[in-house]
N, C-alpha and C. Protein backbone atom coordinates (compact mmCIF):
# COMPACT_ATOMS: atom_id res chain seq x y z
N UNK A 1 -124.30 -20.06 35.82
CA UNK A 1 -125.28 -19.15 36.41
C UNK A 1 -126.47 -19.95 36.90
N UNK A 2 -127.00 -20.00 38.33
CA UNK A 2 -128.12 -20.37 39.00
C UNK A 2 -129.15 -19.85 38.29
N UNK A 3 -130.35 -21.07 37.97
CA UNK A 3 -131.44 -20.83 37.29
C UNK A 3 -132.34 -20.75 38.14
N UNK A 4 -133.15 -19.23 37.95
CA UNK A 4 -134.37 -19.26 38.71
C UNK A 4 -135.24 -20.09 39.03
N UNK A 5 -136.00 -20.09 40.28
CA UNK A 5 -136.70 -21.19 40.73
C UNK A 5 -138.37 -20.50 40.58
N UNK A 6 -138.94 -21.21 39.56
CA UNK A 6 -140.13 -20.72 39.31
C UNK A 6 -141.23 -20.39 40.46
N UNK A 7 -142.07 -19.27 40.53
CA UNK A 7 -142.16 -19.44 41.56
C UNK A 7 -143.48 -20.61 42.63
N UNK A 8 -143.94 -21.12 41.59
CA UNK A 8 -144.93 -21.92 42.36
C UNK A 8 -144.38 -23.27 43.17
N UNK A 9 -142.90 -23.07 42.56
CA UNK A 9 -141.82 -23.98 43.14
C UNK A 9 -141.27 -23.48 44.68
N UNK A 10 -141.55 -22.58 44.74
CA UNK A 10 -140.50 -22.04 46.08
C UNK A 10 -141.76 -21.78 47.07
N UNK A 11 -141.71 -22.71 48.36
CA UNK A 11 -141.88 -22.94 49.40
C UNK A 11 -142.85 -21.53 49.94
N UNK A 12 -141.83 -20.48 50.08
CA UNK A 12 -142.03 -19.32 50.57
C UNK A 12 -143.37 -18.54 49.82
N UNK A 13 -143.64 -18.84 48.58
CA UNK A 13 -144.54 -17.98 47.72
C UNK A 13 -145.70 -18.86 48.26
N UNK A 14 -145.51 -20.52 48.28
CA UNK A 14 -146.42 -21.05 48.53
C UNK A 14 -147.77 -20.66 50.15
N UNK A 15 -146.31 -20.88 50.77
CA UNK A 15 -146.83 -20.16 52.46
C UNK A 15 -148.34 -19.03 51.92
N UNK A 16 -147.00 -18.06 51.34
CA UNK A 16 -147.63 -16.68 51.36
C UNK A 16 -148.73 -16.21 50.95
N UNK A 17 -148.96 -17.01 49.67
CA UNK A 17 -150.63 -17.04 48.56
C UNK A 17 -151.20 -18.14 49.52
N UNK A 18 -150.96 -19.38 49.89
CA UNK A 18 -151.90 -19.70 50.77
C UNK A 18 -152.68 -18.66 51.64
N UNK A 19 -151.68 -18.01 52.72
CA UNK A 19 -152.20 -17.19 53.68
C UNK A 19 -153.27 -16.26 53.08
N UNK A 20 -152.73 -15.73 51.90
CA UNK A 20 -153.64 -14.68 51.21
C UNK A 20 -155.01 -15.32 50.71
N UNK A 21 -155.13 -16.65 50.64
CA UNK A 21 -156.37 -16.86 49.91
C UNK A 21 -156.94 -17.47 51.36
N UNK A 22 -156.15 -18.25 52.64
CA UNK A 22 -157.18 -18.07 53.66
C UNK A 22 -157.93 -17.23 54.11
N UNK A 23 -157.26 -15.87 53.63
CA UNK A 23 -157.45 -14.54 54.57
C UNK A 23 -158.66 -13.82 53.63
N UNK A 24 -158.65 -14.21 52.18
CA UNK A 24 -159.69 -14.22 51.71
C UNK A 24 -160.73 -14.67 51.78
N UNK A 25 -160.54 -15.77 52.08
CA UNK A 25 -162.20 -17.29 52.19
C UNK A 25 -162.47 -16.63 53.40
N UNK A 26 -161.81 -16.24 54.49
CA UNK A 26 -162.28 -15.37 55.89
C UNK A 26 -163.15 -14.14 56.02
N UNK A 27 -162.57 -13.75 54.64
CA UNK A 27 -162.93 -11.65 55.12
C UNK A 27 -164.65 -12.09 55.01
N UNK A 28 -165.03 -12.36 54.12
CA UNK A 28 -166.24 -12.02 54.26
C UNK A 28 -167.36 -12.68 55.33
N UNK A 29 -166.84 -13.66 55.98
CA UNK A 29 -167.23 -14.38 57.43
C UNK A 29 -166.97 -13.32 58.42
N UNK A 30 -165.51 -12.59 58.48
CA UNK A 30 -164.98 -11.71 59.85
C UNK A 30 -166.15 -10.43 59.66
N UNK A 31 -165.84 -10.05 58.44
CA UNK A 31 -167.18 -8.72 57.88
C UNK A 31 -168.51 -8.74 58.43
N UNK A 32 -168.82 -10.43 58.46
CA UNK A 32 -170.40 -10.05 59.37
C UNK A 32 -170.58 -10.77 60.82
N UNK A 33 -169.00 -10.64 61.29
CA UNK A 33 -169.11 -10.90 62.84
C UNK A 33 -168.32 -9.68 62.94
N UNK A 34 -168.05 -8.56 62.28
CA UNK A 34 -167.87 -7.11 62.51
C UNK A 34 -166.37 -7.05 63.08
N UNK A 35 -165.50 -8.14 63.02
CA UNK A 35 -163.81 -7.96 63.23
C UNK A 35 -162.76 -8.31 62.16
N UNK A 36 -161.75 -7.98 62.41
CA UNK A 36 -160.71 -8.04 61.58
C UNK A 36 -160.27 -9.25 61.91
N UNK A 37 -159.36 -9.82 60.78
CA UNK A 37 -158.78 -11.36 61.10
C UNK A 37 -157.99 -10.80 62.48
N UNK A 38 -157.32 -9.99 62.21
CA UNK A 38 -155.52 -9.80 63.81
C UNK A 38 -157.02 -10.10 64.95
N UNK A 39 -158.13 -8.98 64.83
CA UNK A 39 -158.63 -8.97 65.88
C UNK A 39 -159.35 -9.77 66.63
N UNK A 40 -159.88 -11.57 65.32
CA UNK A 40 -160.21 -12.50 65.57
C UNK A 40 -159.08 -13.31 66.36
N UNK A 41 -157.37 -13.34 65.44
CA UNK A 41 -156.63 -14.02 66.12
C UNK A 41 -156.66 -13.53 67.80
N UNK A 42 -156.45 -11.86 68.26
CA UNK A 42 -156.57 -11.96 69.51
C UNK A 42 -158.18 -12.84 70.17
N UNK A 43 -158.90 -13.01 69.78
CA UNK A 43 -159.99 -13.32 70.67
C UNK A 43 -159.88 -14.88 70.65
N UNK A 44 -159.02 -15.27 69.54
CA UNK A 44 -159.27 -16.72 69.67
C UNK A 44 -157.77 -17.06 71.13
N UNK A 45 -156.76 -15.98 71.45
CA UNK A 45 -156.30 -16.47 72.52
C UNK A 45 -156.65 -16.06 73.69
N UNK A 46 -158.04 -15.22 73.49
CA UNK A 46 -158.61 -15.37 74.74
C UNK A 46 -159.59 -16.40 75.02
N UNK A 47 -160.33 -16.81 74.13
CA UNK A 47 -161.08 -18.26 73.97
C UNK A 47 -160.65 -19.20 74.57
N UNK A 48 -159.16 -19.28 74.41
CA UNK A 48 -158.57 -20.38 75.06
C UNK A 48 -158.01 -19.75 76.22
N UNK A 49 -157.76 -19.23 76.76
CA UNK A 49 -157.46 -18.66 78.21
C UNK A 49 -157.80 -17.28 78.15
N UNK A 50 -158.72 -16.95 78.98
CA UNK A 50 -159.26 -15.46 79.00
C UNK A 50 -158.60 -14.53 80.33
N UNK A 51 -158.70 -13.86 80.74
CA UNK A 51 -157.78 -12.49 81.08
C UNK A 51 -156.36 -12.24 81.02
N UNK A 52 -156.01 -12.72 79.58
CA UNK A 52 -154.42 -12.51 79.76
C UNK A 52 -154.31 -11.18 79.62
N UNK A 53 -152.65 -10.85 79.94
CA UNK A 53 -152.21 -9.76 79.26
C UNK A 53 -151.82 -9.38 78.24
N UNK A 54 -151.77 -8.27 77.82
CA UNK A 54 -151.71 -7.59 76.83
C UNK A 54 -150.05 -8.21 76.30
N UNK A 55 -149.25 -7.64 77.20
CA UNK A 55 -148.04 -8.80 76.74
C UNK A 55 -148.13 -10.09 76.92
N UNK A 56 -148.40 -11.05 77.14
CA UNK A 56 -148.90 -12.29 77.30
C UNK A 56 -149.61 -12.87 75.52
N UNK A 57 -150.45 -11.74 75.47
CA UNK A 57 -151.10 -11.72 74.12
C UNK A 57 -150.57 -11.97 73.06
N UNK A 58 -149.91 -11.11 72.72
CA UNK A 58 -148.49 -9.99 71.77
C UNK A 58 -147.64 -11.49 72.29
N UNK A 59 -147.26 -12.12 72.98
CA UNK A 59 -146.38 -13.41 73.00
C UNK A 59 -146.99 -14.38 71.97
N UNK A 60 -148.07 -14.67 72.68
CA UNK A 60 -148.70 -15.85 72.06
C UNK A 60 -148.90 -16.11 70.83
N UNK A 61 -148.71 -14.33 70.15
CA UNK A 61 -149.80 -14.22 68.62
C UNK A 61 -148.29 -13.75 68.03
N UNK A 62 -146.81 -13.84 68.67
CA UNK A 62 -145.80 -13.65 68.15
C UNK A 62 -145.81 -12.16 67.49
N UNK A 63 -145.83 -10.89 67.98
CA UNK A 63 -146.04 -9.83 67.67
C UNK A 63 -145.79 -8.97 69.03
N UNK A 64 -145.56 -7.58 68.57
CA UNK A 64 -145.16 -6.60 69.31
C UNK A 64 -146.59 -6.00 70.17
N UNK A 65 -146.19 -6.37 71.81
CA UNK A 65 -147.75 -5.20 72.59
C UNK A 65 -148.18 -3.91 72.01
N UNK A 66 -147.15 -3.65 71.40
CA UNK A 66 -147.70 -1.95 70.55
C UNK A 66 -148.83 -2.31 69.37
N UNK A 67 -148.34 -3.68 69.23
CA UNK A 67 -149.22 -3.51 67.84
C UNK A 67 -150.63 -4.08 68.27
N UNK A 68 -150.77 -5.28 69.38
CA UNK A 68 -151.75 -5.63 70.22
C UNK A 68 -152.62 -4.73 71.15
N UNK A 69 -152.18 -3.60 71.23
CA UNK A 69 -152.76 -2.46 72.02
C UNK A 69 -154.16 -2.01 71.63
N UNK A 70 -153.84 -1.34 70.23
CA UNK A 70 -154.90 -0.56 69.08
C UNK A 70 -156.15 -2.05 68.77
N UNK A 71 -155.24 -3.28 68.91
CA UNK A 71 -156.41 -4.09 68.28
C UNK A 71 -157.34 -4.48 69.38
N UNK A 72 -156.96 -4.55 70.87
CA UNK A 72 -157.83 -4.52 72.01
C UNK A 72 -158.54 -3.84 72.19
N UNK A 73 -157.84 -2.46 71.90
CA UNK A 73 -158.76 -0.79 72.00
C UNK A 73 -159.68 -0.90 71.07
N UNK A 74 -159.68 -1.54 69.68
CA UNK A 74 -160.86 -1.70 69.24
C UNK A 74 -162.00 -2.57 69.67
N UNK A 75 -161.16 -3.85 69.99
CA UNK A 75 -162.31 -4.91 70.65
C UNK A 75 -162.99 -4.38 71.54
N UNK A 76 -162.43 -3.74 72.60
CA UNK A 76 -163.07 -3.12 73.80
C UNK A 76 -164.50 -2.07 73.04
N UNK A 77 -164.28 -1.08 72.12
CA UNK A 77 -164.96 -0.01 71.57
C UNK A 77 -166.06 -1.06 71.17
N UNK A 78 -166.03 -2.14 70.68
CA UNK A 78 -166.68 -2.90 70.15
C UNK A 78 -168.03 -3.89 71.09
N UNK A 79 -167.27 -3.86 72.48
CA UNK A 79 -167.94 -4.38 73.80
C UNK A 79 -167.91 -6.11 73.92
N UNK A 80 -166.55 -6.19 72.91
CA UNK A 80 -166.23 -7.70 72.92
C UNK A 80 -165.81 -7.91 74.13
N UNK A 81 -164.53 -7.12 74.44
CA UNK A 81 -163.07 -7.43 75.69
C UNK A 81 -163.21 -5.90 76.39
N UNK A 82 -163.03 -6.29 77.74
CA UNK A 82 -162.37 -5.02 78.89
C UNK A 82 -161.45 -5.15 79.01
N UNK A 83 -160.45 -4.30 79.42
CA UNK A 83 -159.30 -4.10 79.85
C UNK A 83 -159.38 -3.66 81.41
N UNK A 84 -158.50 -4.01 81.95
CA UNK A 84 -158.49 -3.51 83.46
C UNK A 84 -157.01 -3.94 83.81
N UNK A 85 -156.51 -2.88 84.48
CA UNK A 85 -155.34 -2.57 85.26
C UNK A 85 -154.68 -3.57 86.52
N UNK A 86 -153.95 -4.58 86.36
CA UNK A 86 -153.36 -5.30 87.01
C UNK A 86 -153.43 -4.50 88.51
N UNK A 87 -153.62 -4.86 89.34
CA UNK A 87 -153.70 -4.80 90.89
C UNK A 87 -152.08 -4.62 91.46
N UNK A 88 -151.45 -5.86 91.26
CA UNK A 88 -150.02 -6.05 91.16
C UNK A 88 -149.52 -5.32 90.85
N UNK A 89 -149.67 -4.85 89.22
CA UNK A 89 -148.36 -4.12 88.56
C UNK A 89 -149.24 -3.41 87.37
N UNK A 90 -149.02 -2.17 87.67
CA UNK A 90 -150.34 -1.20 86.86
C UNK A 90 -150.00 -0.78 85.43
N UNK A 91 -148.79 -1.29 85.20
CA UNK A 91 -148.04 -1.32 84.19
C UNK A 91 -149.53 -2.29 83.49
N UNK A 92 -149.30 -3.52 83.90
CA UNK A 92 -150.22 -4.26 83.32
C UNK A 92 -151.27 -4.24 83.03
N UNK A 93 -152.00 -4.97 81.75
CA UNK A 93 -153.21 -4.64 81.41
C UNK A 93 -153.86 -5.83 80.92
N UNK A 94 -154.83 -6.28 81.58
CA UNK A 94 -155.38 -7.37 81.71
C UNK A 94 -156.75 -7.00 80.99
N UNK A 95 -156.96 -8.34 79.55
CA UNK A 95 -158.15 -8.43 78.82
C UNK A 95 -159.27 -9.40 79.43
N UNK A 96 -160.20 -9.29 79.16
CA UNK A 96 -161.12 -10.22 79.43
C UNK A 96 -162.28 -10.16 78.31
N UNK A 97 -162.32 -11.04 78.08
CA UNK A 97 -164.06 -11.37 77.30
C UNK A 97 -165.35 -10.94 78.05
N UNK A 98 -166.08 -10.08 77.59
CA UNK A 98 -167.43 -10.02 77.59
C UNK A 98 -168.18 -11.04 77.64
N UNK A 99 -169.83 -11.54 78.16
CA UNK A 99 -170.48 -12.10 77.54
C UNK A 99 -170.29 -12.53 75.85
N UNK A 100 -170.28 -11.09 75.13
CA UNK A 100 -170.78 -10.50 74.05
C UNK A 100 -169.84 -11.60 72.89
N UNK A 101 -168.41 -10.80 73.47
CA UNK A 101 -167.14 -11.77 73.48
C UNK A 101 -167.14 -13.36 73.47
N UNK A 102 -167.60 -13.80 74.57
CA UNK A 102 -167.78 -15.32 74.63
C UNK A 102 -168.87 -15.58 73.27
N UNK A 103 -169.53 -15.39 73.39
CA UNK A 103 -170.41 -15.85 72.13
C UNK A 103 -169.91 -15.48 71.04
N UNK A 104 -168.83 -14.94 70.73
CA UNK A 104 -168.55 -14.92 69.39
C UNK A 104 -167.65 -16.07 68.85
N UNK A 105 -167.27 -16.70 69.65
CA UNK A 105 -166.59 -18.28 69.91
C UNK A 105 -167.42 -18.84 69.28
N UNK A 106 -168.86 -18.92 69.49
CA UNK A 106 -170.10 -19.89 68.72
C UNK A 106 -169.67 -19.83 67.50
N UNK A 107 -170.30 -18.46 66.92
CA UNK A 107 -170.99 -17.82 66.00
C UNK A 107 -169.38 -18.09 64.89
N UNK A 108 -168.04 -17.82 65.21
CA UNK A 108 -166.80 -17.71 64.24
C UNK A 108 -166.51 -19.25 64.14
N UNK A 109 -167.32 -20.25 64.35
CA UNK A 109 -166.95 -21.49 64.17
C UNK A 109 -167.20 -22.21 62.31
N UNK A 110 -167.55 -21.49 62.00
CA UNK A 110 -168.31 -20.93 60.88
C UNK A 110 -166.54 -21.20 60.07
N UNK A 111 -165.93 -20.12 60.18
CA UNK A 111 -164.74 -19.87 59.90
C UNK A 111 -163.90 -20.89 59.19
N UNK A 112 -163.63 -21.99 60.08
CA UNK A 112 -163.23 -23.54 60.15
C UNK A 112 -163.78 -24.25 59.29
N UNK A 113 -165.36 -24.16 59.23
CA UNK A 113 -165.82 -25.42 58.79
C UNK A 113 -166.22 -24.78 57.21
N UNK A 114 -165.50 -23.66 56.84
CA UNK A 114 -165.64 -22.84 55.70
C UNK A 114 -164.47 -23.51 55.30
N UNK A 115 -163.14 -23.37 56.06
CA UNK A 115 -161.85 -23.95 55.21
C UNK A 115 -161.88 -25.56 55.12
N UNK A 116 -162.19 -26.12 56.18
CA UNK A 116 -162.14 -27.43 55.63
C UNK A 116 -163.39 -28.08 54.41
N UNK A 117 -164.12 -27.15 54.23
CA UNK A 117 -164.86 -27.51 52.98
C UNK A 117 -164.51 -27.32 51.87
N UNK A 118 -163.91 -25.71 51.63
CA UNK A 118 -163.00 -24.89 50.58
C UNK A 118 -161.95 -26.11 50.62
N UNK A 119 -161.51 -26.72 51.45
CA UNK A 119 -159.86 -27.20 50.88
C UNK A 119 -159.84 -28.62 50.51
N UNK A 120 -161.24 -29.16 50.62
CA UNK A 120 -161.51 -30.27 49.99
C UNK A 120 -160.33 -31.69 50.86
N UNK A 121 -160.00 -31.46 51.90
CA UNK A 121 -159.24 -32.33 52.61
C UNK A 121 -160.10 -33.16 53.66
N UNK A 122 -159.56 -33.89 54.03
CA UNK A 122 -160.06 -35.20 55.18
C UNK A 122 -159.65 -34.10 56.55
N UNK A 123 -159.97 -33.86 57.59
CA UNK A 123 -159.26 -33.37 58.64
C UNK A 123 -158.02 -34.14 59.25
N UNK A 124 -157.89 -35.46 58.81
CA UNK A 124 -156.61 -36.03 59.25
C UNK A 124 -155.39 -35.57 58.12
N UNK A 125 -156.14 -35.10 57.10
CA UNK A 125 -154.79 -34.58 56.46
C UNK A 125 -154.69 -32.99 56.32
N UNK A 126 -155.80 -31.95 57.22
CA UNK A 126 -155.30 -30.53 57.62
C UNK A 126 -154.87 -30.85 59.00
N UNK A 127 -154.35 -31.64 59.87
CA UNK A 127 -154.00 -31.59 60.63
C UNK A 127 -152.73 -31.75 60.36
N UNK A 128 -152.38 -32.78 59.72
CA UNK A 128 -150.92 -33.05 59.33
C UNK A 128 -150.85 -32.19 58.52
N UNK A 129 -151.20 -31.43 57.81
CA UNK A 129 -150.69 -29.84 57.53
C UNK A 129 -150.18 -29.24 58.03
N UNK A 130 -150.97 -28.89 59.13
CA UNK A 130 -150.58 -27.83 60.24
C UNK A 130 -149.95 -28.56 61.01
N UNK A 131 -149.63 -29.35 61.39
CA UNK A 131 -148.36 -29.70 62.39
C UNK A 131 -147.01 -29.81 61.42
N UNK A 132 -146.78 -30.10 60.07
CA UNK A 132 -145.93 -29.60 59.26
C UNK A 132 -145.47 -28.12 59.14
N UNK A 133 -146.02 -27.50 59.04
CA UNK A 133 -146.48 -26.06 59.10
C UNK A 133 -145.63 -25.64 60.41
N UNK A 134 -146.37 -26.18 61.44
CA UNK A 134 -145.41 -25.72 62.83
C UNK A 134 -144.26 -25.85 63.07
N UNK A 135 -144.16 -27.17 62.58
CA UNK A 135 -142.61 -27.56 62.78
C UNK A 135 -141.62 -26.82 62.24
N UNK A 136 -142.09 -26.77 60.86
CA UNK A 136 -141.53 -25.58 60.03
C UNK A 136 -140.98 -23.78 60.78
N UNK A 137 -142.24 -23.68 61.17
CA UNK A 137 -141.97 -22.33 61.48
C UNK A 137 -141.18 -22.39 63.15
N UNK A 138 -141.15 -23.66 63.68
CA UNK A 138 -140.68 -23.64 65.02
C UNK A 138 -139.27 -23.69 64.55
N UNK A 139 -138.53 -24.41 63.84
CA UNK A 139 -137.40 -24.46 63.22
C UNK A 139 -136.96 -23.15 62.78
N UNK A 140 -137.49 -22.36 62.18
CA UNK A 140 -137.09 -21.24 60.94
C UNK A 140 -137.21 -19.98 62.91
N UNK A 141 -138.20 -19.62 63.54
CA UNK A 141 -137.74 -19.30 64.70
C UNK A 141 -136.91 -19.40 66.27
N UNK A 142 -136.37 -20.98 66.15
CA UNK A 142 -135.54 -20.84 67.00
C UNK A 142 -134.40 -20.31 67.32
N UNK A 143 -134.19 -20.15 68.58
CA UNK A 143 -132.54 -19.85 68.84
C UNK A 143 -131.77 -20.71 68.34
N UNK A 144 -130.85 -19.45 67.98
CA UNK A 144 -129.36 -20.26 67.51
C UNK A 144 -128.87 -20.66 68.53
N UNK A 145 -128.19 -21.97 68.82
CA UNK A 145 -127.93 -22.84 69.74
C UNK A 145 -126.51 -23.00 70.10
């Protein structure tokens, strides 16, 4: 009979309580720039290229446009991001950053220099984290070949 694998041993738990205690060291940074982590991840891929689409978005952040929809509709309520209607194809729905928006790029840098203090690492070795990390998850999502 296969003996359980304790769990601070298994890979997967590790991922997962990581994520949960980043998402912790975060909340109370996102709380007084007034967004949710999903709704930070969308702004940070508009940071890096601003008027994408809504599917474009939902690609990038590996998630469904349905679920990217509600979190724009809030940003927008918020006077971070506009939305406006593709010219082309009205289907489409094109975000953009605000002023308001752009400056919150400053102000969430905060964020970063919270985890690399919390994690007590050199940045040459959270980098090689996270490119471990990727590789990982680029593997575990590819096509079967």
């Amino acid at each position: 009979m296969a003996q359980n694998i304790p769990l601070e041993h298994q890979l997967c738990f590790s991922l997962y309580s990581t994520s949960l205690a980043v998402s912790r060291l975060y909340k109370p940074l996102l709380d007084g720039l007034g967004i949710t982590y999903p709704q930070y991840l969308v702004l940070n891929a508009l940071w890096e290229k601003d008027g994408l689409s809504i599917s474009t978005i939902a690609a990038r952040l590996d998630l469904e446009p349905s679920t990217i929809t509600p979190l724009v509709k809030r940003l927008e309520a918020a006077s971070l991001v506009r939305r406006t209607r593709s010219a082309e194809d009205e289907r489409s729905v094109r975000v953009n950053l605000t002023d308001q928006g752009k400056a919150l790029s400053e102000q969430s840098r905060c964020l970063g220099e919270t985890l690399f203090a919390k994690a007590g690492m050199t940045a040459k070795e959270m980098i090689a984290l996270n490119q471990e990390v990727r590789r990982l998850r680029a593997a575990l999502t590819a096509e079967a070949k």
